[in-house]
C-alpha atoms as a PDB file:
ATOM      1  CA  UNK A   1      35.168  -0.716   5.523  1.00  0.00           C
ATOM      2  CA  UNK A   2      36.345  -4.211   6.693  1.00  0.00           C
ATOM      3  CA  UNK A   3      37.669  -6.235   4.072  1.00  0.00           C
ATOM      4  CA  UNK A   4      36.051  -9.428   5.605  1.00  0.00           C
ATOM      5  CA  UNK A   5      32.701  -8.080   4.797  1.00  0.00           C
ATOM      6  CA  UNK A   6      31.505 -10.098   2.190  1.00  0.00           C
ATOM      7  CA  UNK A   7      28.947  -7.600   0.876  1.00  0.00           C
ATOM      8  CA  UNK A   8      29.425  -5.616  -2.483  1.00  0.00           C
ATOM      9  CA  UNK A   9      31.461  -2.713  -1.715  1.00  0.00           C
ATOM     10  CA  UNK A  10      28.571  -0.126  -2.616  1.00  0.00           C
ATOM     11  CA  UNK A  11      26.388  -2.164  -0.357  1.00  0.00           C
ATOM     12  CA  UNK A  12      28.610  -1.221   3.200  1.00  0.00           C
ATOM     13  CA  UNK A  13      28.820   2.538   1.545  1.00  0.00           C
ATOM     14  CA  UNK A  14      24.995   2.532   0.956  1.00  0.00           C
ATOM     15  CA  UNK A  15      24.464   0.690   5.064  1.00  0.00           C
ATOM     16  CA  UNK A  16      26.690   3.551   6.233  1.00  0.00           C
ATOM     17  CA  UNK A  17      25.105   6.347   5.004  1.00  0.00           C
ATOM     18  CA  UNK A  18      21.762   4.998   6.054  1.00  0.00           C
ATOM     19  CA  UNK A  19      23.083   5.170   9.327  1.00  0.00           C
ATOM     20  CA  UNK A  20      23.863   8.756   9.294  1.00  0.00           C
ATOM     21  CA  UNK A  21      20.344   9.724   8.133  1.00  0.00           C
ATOM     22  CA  UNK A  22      18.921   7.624  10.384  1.00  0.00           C
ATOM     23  CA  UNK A  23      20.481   8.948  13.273  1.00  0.00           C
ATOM     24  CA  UNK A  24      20.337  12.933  12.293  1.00  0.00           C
ATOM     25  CA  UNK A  25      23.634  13.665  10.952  1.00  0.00           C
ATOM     26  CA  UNK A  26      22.106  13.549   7.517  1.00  0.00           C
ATOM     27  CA  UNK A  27      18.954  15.364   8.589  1.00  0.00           C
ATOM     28  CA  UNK A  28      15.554  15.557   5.932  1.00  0.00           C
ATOM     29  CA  UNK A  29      16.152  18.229   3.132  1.00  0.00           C
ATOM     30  CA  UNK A  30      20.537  18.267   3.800  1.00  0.00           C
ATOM     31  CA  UNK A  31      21.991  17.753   0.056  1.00  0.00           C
ATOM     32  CA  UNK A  32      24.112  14.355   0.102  1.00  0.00           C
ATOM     33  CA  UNK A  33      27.771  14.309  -0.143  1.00  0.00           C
ATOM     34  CA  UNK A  34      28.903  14.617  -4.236  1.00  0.00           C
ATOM     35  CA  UNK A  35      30.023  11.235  -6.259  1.00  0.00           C
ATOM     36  CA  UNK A  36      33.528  13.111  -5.844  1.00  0.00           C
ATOM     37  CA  UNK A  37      34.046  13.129  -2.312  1.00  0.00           C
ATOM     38  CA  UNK A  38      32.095  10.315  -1.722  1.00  0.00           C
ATOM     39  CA  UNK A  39      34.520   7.954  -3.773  1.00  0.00           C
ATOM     40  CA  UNK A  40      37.613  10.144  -2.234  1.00  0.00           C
ATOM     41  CA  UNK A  41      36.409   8.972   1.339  1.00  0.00           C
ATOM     42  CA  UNK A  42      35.265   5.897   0.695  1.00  0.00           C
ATOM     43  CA  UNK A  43      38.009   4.406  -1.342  1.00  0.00           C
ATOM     44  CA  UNK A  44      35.768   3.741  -4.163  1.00  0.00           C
ATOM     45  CA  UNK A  45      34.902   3.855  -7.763  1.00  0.00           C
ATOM     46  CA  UNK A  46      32.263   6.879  -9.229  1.00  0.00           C
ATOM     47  CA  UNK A  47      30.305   3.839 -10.431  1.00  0.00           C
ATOM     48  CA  UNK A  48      30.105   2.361  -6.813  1.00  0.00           C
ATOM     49  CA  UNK A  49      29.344   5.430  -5.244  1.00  0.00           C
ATOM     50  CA  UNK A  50      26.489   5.881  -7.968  1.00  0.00           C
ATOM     51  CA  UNK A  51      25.318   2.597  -6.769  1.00  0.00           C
ATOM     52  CA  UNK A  52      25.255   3.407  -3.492  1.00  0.00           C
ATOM     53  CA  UNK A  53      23.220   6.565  -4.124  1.00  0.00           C
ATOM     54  CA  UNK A  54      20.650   4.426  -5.887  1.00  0.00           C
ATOM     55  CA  UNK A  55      20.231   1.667  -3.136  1.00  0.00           C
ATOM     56  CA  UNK A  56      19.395   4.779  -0.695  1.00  0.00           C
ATOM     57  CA  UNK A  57      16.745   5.969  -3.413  1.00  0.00           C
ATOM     58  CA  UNK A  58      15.561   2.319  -3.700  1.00  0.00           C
ATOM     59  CA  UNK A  59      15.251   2.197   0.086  1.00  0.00           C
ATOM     60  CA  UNK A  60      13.140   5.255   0.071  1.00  0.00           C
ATOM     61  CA  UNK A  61      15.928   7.442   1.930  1.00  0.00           C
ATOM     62  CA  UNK A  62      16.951   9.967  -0.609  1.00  0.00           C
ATOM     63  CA  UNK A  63      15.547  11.543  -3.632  1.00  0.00           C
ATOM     64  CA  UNK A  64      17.328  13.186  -7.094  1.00  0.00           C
ATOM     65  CA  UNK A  65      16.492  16.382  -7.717  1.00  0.00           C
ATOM     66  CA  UNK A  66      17.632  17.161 -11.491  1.00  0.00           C
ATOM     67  CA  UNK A  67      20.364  19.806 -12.158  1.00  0.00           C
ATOM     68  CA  UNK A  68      20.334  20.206  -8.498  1.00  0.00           C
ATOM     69  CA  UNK A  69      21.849  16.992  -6.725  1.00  0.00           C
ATOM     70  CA  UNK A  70      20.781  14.215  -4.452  1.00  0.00           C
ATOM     71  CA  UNK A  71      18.814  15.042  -1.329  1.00  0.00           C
ATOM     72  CA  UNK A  72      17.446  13.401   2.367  1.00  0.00           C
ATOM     73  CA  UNK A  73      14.083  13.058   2.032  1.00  0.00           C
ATOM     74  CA  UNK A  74      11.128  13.498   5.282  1.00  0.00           C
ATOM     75  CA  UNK A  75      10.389  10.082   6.733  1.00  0.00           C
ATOM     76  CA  UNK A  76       7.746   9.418   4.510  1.00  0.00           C
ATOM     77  CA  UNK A  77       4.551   7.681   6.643  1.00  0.00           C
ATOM     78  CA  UNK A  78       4.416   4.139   6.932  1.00  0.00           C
ATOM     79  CA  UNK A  79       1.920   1.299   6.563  1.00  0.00           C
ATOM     80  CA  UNK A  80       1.606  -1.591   8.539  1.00  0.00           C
ATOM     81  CA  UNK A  81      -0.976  -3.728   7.824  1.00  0.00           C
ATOM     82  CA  UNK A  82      -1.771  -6.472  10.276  1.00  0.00           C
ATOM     83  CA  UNK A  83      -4.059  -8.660   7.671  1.00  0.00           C
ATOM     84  CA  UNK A  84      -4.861 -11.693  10.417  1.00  0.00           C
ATOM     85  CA  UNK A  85      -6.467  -9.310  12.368  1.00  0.00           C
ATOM     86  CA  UNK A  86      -7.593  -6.533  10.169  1.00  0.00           C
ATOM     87  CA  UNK A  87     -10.639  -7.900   8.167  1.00  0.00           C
ATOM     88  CA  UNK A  88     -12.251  -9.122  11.883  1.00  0.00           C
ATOM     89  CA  UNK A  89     -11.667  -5.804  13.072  1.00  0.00           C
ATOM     90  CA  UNK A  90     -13.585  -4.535  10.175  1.00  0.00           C
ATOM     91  CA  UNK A  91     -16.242  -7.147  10.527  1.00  0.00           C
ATOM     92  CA  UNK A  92     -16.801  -6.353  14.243  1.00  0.00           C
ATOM     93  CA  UNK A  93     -16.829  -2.937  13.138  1.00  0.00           C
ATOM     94  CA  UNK A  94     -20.242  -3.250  11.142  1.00  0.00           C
ATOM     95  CA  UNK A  95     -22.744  -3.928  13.768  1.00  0.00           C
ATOM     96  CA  UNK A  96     -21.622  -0.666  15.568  1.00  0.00           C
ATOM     97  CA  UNK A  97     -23.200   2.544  15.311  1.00  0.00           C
ATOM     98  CA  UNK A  98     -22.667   5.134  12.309  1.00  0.00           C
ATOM     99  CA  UNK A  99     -21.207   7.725  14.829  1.00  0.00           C
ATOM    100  CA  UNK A 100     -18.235   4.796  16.210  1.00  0.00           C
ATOM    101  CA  UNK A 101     -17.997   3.648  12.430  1.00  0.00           C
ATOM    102  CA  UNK A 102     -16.925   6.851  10.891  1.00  0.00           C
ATOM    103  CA  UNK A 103     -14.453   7.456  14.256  1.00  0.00           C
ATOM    104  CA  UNK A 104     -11.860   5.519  12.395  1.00  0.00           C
ATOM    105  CA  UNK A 105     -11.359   3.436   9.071  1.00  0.00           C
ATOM    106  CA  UNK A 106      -9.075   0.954   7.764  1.00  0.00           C
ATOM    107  CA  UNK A 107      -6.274   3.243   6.599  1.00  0.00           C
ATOM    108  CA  UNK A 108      -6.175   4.789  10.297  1.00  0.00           C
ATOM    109  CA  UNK A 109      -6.195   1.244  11.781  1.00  0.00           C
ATOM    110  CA  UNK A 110      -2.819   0.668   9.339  1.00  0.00           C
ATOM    111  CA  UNK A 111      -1.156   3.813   9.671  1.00  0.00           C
ATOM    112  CA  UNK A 112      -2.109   4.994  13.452  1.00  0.00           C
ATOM    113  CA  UNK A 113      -3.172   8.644  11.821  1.00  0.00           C
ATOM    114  CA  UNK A 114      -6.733  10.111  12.694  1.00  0.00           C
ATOM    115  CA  UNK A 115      -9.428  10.636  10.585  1.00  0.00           C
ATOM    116  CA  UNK A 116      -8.685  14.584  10.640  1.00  0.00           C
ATOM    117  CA  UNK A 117      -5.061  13.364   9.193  1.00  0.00           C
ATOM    118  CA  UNK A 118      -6.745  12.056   5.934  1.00  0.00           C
ATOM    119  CA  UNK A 119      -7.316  12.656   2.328  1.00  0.00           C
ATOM    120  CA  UNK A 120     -10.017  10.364   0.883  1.00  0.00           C
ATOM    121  CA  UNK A 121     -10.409   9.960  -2.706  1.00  0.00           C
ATOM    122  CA  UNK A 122     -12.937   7.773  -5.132  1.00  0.00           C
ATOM    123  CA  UNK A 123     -13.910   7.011  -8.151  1.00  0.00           C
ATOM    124  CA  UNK A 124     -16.996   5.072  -9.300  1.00  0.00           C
ATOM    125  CA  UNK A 125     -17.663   3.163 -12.685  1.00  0.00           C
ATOM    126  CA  UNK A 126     -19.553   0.314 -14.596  1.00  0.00           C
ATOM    127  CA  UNK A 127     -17.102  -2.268 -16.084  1.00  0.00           C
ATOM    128  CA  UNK A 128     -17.984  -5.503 -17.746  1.00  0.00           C
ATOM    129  CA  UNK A 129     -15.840  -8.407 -16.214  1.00  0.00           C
ATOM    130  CA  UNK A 130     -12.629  -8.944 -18.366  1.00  0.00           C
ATOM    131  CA  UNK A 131     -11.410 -12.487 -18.293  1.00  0.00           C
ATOM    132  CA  UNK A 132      -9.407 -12.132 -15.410  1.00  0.00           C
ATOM    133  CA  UNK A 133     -12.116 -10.312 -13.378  1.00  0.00           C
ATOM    134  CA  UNK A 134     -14.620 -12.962 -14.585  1.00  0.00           C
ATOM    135  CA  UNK A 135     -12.183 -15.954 -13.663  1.00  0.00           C
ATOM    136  CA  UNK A 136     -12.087 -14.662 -10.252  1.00  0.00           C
ATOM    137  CA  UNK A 137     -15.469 -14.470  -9.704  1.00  0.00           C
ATOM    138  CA  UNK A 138     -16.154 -16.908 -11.374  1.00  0.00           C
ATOM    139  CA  UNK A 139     -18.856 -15.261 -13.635  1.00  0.00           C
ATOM    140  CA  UNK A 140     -19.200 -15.131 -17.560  1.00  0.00           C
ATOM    141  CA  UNK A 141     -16.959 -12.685 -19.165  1.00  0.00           C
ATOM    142  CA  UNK A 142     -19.258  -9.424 -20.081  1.00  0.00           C
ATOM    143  CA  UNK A 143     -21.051  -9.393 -16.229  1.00  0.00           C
ATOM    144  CA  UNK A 144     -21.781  -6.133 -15.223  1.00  0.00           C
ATOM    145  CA  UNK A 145     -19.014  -5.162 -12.293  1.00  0.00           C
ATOM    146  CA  UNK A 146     -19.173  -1.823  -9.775  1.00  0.00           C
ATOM    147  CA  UNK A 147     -15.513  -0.768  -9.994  1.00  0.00           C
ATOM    148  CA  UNK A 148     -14.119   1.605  -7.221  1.00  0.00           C
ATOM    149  CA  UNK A 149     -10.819   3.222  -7.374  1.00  0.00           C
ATOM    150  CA  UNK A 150      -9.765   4.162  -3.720  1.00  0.00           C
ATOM    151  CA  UNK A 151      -6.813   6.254  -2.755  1.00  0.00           C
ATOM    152  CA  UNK A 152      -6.247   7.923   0.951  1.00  0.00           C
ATOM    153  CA  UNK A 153      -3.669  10.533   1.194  1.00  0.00           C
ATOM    154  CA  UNK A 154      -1.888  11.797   4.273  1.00  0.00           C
ATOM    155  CA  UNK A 155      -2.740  15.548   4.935  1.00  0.00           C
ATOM    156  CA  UNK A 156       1.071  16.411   5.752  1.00  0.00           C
ATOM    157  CA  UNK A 157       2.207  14.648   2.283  1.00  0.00           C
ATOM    158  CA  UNK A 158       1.011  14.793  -1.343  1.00  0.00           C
ATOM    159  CA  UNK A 159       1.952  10.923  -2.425  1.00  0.00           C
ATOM    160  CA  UNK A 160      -1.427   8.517  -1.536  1.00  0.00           C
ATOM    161  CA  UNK A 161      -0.692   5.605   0.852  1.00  0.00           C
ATOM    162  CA  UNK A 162      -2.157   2.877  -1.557  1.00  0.00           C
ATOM    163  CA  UNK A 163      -4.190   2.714  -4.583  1.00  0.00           C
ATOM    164  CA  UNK A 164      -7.198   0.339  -4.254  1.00  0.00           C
ATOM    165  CA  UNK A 165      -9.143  -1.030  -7.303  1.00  0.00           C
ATOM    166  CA  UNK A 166     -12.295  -2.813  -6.157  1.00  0.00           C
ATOM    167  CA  UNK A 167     -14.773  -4.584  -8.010  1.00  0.00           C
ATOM    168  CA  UNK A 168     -18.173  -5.889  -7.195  1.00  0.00           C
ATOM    169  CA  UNK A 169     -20.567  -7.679  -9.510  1.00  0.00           C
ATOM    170  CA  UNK A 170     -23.259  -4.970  -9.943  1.00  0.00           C
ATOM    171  CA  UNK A 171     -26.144  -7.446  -9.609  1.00  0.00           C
ATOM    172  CA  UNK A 172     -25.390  -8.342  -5.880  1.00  0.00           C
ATOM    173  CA  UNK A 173     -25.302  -4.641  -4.836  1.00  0.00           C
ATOM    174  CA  UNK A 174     -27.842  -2.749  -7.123  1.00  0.00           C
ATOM    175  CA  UNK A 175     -30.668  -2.849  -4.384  1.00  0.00           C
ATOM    176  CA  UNK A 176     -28.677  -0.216  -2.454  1.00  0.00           C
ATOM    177  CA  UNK A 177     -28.788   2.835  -4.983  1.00  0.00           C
ATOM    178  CA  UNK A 178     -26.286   4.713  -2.469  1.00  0.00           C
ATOM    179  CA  UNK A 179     -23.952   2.183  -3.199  1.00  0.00           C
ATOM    180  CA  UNK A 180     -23.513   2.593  -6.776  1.00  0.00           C
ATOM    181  CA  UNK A 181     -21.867   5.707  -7.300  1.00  0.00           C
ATOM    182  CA  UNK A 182     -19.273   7.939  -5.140  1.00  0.00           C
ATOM    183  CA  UNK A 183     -21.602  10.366  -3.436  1.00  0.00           C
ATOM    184  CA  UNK A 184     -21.598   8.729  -0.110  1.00  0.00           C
ATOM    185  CA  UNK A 185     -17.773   8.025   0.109  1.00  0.00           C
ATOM    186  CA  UNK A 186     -15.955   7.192   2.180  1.00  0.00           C
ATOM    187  CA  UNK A 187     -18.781   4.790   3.766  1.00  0.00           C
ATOM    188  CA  UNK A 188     -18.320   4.707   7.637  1.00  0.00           C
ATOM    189  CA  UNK A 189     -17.784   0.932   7.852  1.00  0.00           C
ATOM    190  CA  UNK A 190     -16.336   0.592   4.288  1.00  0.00           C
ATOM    191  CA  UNK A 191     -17.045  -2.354   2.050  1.00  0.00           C
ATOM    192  CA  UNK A 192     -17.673  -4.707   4.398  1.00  0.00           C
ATOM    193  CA  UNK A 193     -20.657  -1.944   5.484  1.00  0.00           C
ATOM    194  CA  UNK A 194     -21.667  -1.406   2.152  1.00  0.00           C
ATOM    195  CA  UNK A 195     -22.455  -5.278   1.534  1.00  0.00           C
ATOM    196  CA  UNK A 196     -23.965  -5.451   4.912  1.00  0.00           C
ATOM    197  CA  UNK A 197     -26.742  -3.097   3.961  1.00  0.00           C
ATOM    198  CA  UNK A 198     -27.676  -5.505   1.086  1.00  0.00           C
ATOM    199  CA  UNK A 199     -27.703  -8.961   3.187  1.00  0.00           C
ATOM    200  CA  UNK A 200     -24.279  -9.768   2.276  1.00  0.00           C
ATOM    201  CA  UNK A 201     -21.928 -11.298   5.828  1.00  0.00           C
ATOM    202  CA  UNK A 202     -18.068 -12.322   4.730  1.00  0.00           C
ATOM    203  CA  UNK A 203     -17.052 -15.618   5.935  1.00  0.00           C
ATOM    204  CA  UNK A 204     -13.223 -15.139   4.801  1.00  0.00           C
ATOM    205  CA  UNK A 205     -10.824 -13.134   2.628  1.00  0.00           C
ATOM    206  CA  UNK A 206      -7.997 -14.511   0.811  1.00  0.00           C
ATOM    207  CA  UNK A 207      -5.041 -12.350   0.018  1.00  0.00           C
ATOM    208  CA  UNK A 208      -2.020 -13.256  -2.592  1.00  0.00           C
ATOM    209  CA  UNK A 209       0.767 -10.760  -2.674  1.00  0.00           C
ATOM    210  CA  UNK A 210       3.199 -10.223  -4.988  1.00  0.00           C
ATOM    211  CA  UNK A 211       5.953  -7.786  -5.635  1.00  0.00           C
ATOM    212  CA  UNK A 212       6.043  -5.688  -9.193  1.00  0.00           C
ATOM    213  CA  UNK A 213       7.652  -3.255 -10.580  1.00  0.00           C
ATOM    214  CA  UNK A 214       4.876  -0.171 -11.002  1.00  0.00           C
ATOM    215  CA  UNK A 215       3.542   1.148 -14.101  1.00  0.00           C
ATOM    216  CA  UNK A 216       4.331   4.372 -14.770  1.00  0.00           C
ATOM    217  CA  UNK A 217       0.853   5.838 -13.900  1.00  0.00           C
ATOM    218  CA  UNK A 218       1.392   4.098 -10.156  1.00  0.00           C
ATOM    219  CA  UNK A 219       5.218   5.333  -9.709  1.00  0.00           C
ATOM    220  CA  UNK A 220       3.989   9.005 -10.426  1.00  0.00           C
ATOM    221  CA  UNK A 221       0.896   9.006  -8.415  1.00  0.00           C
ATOM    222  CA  UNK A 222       3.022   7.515  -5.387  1.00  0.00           C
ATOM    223  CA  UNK A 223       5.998   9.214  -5.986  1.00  0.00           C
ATOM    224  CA  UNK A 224       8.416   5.998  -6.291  1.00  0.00           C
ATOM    225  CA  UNK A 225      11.376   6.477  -6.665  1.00  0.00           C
ATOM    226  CA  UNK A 226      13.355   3.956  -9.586  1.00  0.00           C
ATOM    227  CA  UNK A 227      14.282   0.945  -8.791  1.00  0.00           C
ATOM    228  CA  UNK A 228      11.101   0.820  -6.252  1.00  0.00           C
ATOM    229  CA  UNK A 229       8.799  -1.683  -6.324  1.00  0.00           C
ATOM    230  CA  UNK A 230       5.238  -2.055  -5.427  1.00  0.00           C
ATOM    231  CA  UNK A 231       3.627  -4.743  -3.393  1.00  0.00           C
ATOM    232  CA  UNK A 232      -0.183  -5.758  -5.524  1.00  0.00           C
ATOM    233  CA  UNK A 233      -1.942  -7.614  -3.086  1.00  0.00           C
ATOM    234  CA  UNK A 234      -5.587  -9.428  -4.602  1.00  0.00           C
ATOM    235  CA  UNK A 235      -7.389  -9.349  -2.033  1.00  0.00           C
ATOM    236  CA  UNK A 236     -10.693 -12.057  -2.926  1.00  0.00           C
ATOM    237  CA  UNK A 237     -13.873 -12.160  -0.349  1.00  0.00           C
ATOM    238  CA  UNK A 238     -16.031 -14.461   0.082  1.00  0.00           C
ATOM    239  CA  UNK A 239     -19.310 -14.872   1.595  1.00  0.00           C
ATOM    240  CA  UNK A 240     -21.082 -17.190   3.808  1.00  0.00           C
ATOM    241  CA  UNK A 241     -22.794 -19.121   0.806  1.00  0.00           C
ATOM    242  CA  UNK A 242     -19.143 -20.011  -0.737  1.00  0.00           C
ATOM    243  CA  UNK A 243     -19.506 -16.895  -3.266  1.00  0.00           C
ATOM    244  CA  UNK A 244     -16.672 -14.370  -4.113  1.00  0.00           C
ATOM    245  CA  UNK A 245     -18.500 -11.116  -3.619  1.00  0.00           C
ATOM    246  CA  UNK A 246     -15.667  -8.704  -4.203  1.00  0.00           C
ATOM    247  CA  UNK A 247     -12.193  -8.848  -5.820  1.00  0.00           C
ATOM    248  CA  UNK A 248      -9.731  -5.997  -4.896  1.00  0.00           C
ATOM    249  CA  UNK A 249      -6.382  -5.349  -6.247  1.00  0.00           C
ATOM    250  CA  UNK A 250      -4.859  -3.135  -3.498  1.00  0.00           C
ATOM    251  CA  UNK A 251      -1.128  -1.251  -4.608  1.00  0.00           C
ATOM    252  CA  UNK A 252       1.245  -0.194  -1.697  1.00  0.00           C
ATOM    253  CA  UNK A 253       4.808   0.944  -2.328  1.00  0.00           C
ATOM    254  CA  UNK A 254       7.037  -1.399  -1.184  1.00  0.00           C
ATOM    255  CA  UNK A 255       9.702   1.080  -0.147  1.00  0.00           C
ATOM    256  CA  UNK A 256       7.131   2.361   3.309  1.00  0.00           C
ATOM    257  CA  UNK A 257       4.750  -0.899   4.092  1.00  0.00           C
ATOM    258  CA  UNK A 258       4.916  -3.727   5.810  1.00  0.00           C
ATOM    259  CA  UNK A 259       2.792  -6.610   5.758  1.00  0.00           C
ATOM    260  CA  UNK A 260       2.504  -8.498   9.304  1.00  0.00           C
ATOM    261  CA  UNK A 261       1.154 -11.868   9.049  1.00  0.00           C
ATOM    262  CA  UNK A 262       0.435 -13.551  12.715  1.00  0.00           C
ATOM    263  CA  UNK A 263      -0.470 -17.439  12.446  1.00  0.00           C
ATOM    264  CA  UNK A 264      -1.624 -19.153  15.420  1.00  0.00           C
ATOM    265  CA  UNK A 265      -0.471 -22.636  15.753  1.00  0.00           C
ATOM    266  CA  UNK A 266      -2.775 -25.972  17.305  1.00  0.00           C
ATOM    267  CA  UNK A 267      -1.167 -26.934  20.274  1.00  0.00           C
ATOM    268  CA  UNK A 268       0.329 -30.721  20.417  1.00  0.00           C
ATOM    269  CA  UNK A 269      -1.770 -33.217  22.904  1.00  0.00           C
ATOM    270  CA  UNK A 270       0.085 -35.326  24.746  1.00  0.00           C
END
């Protein structure tokens, strides 16, 4: 390790063994190197070495395995969500026919898997709006809201790609009965389908993203590792009369998604 490097110590140890999984000399499921030798070879403290170890886990890399050691883990499938061109996609998506629509869905447009690749879960229930749902919608606190719980698993792992939590007020949606419970999930088309089918056309969707830690409930179901955190991304729709017809608080772990954002510029006249 050069001594000009101005990174922490543990840092360069932590880049370095990154490298070796990354190119197969620390292959998925080999047991890591112990603290011991890892300090002897490095020329550093347990505590640095420890460190180290937990940047890997924080990158996603390696995972503890109690009373056992520290081990490589399978490249775990990544998300890459290109949200400038995503939602037209979708949109585009809804005047097609059923048998094109359930061809492929958001989650396979993200991830480049197949619909055969896919676990599709969903959960259905009748909320009233809290004061943050009811500030985003802006609707009195108490309305009625249709709240969906999403979460799409890869077949080849156990951990979901994303939790979704989606709310729509229950009033705007009501006149489609197959909308309002779980039955007919997942919806070729998804939401932007579903409001379709009641007269509803998005104009634009605003998303604000912010990086948390999880709560616990979230690390568990998508096996994050500590020190991981999630990106929550509110995800606010609006339709072509100016009203915000769904609110969706969408949960990716931050240590296997990326976010691409794409802005085309005006050109100067001259």
């Amino acid at each position: 390790m050069s001594s000009r490097d101005g990174r922490p110590r543990y840092l360069r140890l932590a880049e370095e063994l990154r490298e070796r999984i990354v190119n197969g000399e620390l292959p998925p499921g080999a047991a890591m190197p112990g603290d011991t030798e890892l300090a002897a070879s490095s020329g550093l403290s347990r505590s640095s070495v420890r460190n180290a170890i937990r940047q890997l886990r924080e990158w996603g890399l390696v995972r503890a395995e109690p009373g056992r050691g520290t081990y490589v883990r399978e490249p775990r499938q990544r998300i890459r969500r290109r949200t400038t061109e995503r939602y037209q996609w979708e949109k585009d998506r809804v005047l097609r026919d059923e048998a094109e629509r359930r061809r492929t869905g958001g989650t396979e447009h993200d991830t480049g898997l197949t619909v055969d690749d896919l676990t599709f879960h969903a959960e259905y229930s009748q909320v009233e709006a809290d004061q943050d749902m009811a500030a985003a919608f802006g609707l009195p606190v108490g309305t009625l809201l249709l709240r969906r719980t999403y979460w799409t698993s890869s077949r080849h792992e156990t951990a979901p790609l994303s939790l979704s939590y989606s709310y729509l007020p229950y009033d705007y949606v009501k006149a489609n009965t197959q909308l309002l419970s779980a039955d007919h999930e997942p919806w070729p088309g998804g939401t932007q389908h579903q409001l379709f089918t009641v007269g509803i056309e998005l104009d634009r969707i605003e998303e604000v993203v912010r990086a948390r830690p999880p709560l616990p409930d979230e690390a568990e179901l998508l096996d994050i590792e500590p020190g991981v955190a999630v990106l929550d991304v509110r995800k606010t729709s609006y339709d072509t009369t100016d009203r915000v017809v769904e609110v969706a608080d969408i949960v990716f772990p931050g240590d296997r998604t990326e976010l691409c954002f794409t802005t085309t510029l005006r050109r100067w006249h001259r």
